[in-house]
Protein backbone atom coordinates (compact mmCIF):
# COMPACT_ATOMS: atom_id res chain seq x y z
CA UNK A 1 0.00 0.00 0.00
CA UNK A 2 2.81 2.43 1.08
CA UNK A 3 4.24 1.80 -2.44
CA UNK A 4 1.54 2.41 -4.37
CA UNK A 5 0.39 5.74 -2.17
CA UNK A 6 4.07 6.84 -2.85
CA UNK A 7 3.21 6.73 -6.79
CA UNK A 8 -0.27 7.71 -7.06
CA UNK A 9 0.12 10.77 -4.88
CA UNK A 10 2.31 13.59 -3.70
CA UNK A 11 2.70 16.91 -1.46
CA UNK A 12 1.28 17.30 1.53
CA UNK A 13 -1.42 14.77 1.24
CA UNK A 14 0.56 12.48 -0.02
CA UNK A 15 3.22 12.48 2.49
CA UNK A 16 0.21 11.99 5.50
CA UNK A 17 -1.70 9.11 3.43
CA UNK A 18 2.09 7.44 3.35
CA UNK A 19 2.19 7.82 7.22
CA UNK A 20 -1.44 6.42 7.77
CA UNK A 21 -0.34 3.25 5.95
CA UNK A 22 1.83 2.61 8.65
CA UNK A 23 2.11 1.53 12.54
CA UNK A 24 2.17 4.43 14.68
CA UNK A 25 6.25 3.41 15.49
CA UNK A 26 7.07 3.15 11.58
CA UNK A 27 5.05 6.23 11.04
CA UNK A 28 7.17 8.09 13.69
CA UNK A 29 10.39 7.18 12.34
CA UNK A 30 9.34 7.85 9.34
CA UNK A 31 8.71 11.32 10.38
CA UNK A 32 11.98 11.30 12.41
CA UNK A 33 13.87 10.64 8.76
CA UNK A 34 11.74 13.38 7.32
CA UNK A 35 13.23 15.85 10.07
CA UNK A 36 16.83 14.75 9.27
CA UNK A 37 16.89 14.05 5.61
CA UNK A 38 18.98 16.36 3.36
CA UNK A 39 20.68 20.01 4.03
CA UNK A 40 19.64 20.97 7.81
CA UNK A 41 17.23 19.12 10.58
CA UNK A 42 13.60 20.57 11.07
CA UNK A 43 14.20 20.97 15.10
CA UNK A 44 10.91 21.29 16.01
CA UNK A 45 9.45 18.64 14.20
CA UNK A 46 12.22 16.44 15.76
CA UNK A 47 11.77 17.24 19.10
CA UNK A 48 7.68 16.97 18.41
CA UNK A 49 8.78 13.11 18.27
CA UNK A 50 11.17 12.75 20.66
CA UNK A 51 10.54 14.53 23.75
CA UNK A 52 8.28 13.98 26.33
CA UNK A 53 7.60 10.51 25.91
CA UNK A 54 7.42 7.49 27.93
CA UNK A 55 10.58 4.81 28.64
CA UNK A 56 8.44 2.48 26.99
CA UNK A 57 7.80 4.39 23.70
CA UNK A 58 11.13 5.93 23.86
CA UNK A 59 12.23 2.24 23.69
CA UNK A 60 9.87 0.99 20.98
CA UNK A 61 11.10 4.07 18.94
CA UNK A 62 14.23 3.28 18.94
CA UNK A 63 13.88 -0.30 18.23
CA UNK A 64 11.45 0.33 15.56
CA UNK A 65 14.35 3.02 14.08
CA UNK A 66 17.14 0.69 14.04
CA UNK A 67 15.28 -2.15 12.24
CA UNK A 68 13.65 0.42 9.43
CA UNK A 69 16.97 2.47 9.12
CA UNK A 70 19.84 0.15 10.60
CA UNK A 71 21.13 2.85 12.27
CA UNK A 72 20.70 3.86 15.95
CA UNK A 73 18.59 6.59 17.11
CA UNK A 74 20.97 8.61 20.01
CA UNK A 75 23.61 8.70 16.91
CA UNK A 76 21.50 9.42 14.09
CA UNK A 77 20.35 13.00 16.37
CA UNK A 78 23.91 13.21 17.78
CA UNK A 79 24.83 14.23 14.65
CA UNK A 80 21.55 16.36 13.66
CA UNK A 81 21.78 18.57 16.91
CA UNK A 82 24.47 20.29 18.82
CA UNK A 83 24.76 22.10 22.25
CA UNK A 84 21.63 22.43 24.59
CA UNK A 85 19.25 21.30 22.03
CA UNK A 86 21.69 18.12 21.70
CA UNK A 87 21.75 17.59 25.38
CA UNK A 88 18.08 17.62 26.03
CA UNK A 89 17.53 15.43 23.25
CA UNK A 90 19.88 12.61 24.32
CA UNK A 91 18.27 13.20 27.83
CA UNK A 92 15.42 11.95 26.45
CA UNK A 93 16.31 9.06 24.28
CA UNK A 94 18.01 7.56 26.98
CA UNK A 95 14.56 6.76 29.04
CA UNK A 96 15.34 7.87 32.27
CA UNK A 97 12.07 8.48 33.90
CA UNK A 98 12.19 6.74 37.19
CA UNK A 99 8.57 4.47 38.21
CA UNK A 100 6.79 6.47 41.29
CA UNK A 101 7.48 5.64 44.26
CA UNK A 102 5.87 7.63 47.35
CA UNK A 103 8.18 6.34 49.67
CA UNK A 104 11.01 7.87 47.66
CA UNK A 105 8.87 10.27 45.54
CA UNK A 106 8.22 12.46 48.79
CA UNK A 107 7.91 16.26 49.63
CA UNK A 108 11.44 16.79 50.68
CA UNK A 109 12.91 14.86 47.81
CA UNK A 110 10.54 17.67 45.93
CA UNK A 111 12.58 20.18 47.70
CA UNK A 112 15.85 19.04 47.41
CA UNK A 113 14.77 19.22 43.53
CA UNK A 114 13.54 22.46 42.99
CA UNK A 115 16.82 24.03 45.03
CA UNK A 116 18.61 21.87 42.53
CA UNK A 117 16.71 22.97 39.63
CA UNK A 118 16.97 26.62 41.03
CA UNK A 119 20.64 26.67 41.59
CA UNK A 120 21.59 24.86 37.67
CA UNK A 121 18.97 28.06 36.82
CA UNK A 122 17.97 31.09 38.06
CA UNK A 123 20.21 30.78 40.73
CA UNK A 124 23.18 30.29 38.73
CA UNK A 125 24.91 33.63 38.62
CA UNK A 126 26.41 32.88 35.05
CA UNK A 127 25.61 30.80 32.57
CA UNK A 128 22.86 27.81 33.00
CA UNK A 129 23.39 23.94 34.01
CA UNK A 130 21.36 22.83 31.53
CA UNK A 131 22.56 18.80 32.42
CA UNK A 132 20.99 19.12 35.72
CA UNK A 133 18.01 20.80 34.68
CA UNK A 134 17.09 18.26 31.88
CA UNK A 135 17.91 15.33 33.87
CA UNK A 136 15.41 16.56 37.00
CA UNK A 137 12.82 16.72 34.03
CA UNK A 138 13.43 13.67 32.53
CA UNK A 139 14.09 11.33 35.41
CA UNK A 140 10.96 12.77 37.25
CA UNK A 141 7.67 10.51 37.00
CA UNK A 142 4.51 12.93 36.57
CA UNK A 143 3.21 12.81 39.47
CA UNK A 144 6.57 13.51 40.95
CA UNK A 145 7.11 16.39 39.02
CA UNK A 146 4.13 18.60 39.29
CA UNK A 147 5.51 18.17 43.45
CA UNK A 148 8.63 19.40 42.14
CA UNK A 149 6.69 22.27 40.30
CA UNK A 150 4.57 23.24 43.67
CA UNK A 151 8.00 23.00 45.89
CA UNK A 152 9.03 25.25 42.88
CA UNK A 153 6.50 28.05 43.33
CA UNK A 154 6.18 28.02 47.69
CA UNK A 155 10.10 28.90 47.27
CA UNK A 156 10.45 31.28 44.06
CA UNK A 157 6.82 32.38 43.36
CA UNK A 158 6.98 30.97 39.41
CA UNK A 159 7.01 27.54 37.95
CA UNK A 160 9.01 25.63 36.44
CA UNK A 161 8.01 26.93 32.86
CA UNK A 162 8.97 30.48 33.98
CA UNK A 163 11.95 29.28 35.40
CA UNK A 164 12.78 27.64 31.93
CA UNK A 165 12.12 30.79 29.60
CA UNK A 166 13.87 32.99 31.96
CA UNK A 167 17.45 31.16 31.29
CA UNK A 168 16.79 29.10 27.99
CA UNK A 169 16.59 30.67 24.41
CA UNK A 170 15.56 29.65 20.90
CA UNK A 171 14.53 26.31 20.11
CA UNK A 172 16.45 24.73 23.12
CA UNK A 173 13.41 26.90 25.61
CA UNK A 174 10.47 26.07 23.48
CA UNK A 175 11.68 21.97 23.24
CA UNK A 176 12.44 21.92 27.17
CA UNK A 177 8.96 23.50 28.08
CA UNK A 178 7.44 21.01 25.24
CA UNK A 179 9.02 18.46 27.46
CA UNK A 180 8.13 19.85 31.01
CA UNK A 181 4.67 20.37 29.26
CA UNK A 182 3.93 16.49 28.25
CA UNK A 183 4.06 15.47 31.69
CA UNK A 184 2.47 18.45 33.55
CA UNK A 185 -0.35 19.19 31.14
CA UNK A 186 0.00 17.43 28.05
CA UNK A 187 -3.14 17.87 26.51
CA UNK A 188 -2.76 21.69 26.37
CA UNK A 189 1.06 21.13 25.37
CA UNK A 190 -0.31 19.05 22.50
CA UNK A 191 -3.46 21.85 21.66
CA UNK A 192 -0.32 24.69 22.06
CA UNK A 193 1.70 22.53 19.44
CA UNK A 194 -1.03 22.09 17.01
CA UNK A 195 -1.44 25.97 17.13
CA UNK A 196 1.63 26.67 16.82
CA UNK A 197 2.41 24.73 13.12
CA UNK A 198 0.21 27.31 12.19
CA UNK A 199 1.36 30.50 13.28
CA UNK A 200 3.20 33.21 11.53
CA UNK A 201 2.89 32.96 7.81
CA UNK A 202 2.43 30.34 6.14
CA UNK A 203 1.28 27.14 7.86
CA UNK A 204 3.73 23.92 8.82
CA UNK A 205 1.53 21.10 6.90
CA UNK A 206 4.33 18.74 7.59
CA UNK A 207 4.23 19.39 11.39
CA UNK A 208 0.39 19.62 11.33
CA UNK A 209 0.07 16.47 10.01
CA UNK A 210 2.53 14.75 12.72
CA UNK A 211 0.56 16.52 15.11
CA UNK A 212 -2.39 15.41 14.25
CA UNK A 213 -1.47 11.57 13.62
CA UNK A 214 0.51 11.13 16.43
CA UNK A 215 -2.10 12.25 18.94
CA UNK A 216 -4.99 10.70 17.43
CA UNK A 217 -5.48 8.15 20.36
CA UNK A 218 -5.83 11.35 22.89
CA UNK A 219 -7.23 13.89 19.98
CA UNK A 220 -10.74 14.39 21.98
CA UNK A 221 -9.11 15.88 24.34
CA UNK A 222 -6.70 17.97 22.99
CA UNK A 223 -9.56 19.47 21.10
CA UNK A 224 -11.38 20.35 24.21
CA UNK A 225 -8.43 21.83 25.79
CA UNK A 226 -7.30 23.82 22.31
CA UNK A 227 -11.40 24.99 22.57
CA UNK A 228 -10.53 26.49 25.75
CA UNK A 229 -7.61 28.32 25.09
CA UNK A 230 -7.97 29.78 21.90
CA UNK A 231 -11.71 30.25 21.37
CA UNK A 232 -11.83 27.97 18.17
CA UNK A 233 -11.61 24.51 17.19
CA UNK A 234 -8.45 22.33 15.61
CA UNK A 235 -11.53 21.60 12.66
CA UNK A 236 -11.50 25.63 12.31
CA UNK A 237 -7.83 25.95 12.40
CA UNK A 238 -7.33 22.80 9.84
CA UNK A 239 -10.02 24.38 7.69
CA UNK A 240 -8.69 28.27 7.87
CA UNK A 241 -4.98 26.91 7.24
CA UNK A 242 -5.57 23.98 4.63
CA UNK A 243 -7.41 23.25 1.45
CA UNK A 244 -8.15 20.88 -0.83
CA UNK A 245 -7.56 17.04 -0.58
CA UNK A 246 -5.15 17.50 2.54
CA UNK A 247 -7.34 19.15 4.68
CA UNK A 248 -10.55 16.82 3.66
CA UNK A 249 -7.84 14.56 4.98
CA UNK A 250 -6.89 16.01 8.18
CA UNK A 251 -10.92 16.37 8.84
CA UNK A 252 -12.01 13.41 8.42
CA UNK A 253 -9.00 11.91 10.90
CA UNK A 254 -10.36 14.65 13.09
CA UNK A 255 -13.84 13.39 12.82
CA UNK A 256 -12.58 9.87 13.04
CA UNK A 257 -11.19 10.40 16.50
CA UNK A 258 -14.22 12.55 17.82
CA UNK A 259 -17.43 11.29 15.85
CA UNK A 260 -19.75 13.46 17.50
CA UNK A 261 -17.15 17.01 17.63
C-alpha cells in the first residue's frame, strides 16, 4: 500500500496518506527521517517526536528506528543537533524516567529538587546547568514532578516553565517547556503545538500532520483543551490553514477520532 500511495500521490497529502499506511512506530520514524533528511534538521518537528515521551515508547522508537533504518537513534540526532538542544535530546532518548514511588517520591525529595533545579537556573549567577536541569525533568515521573513544580513556586513564586524561559533561548526553551509540558499538562502542550504549526505565515503542513497523527489516540481531548484556550476549534484551524484534498484529509482523521465534535 505504502508503495503504491508513494506513486499515485504527492505533497502534503501524499506524504500523510504514506504515514497512515503505517504503525504508529514506523510512522514516527518515518517522520523522524523526514526531520533529518537532506541540508539541515527541522528541530521542532524532531523534538515533536522525541521529547516527552514514555521509557516504553522511547524504547519501541528506537527499536522500531534501528530495524527500518539500521542505524541507531541517540547517533543518528547526535549528529543532527548540537549544544543544549543536543543535550536535552539525548536526555530523552536515553529513558530515564524513574517508576513512582511515594516512599522515595516524597515532599522533601521535591525540595531538594527544585533548590537543585533553582541553583543549575535562576540561581546560577552565570551561565545555565542545563545537564541538571534536563535530567530533573526527565528522570521525574509525573506525578513527581508537578511536586517538584509546587516546591518550585512556595520557594520562588513561578514555575518551572517560567523558570525555563527565563534562562533558555531559541529552540532549546520552546523543546524543554514542550518536554516539562507532556508530563504536567499534556493535553494543552499538544493543543499549544497544534497551534503553533500554524502561526506566523504560512502554515507547517508537515508538522500539522505529525501533530495530528501522532495524537490521534488522545485527539478528543486535545480538542477540548485547544477549545478552551484559543476560542476555536483544531476543525476551524485545519479548515482556515488547509485546502483541498489534505485538509478533507486532516478532517475526516479529526472526525474519526471525535465522531460526534
Amino acid at each position: 500500500m505504502k508503495e503504491l500511495l508513494k506513486s499515485e500521490t504527492s505533497g502534503d497529502f501524499g506524504f500523510l496518506l504514506q504515514l497512515l499506511s503505517l504503525p504508529a512506530p514506523e510512522a514516527e520514524c518515518k517522520i523522524i527521517r523526514k526531520a533529518t533528511k537532506g541540508m539541515g534538521t527541522n528541530n521542532e518537528l524532531l523534538w515533536s517526536v522525541v521529547c516527552g515521551r514514555s521509557n516504553e515508547e522511547i524504547d519501541i522508537l528506537k527499536k522500531t528506528y534501528f530495524q527500518r533504518y539500521n542505524k541507531d537513534l541517540i547517533s543518528l540526532v547526535s549528529s543532527e543537533v548540537s549544544g543544549d538542544l543536543k543535550k536535552l535530546h539525548i536526555s530523552c532518548l536515553q529513558a530515564m524516567e524513574e517508576k513512582y514511588d511515594p516512599t522515595y517520591h516524597n515532599a522533601t525529595k521535591a525540595d531538594e529538587d527544585a533548590v537543585a533545579f533553582y541553583e543549575a537556573g535562576q540561581g546560577k549567577r552565570f551561565g545555565t546547568d542545563e545537564s541538571t536541569i534536563f535530567e530533573i525533568i526527565c528522570k521525574s515521573p509525573p506525578k513527581y514532578l508537578q511536586m517538584v513544580d509546587d516546591a518550585y513556586v512556595s520557594k520562588y513564586n513561578v514555575n518551572l516553565e517560567k523558570a525555563l524561559e527565563k534562562k533558555l533561548r531559541g529552540k532549546t526553551e520552546k523543546a524543554a517547556i514542550f518536554t516539562l509540558g507532556m508530563k504536567l499538562h499534556p493535553h494543552e502542550t499538544i493543543a499549544a503545538h497544534i497551534k503553533s504549526t500554524c502561526a506566523g505565515i504560512g502554515t507547517d503542513e508537515i508538522g500539522l500532520s505529525c501533530a495530528i497523527l501522532r495524537y490521534q489516540h488522545v485527539l478528543p481531548r486535545v480538542m477540548i483543551e485547544h477549545s478552551n484556550l484559543y476560542g476555536k476549534t483544531i476543525g476551524d484551524r485545519i479548515t482556515d490553514e488547509t485546502s483541498s484534498d489534505y485538509r478533507d484529509l486532516l478532517m475526516e482523521m479529526v472526525r474519526v477520532a471525535w465522531p460526534d465534535a
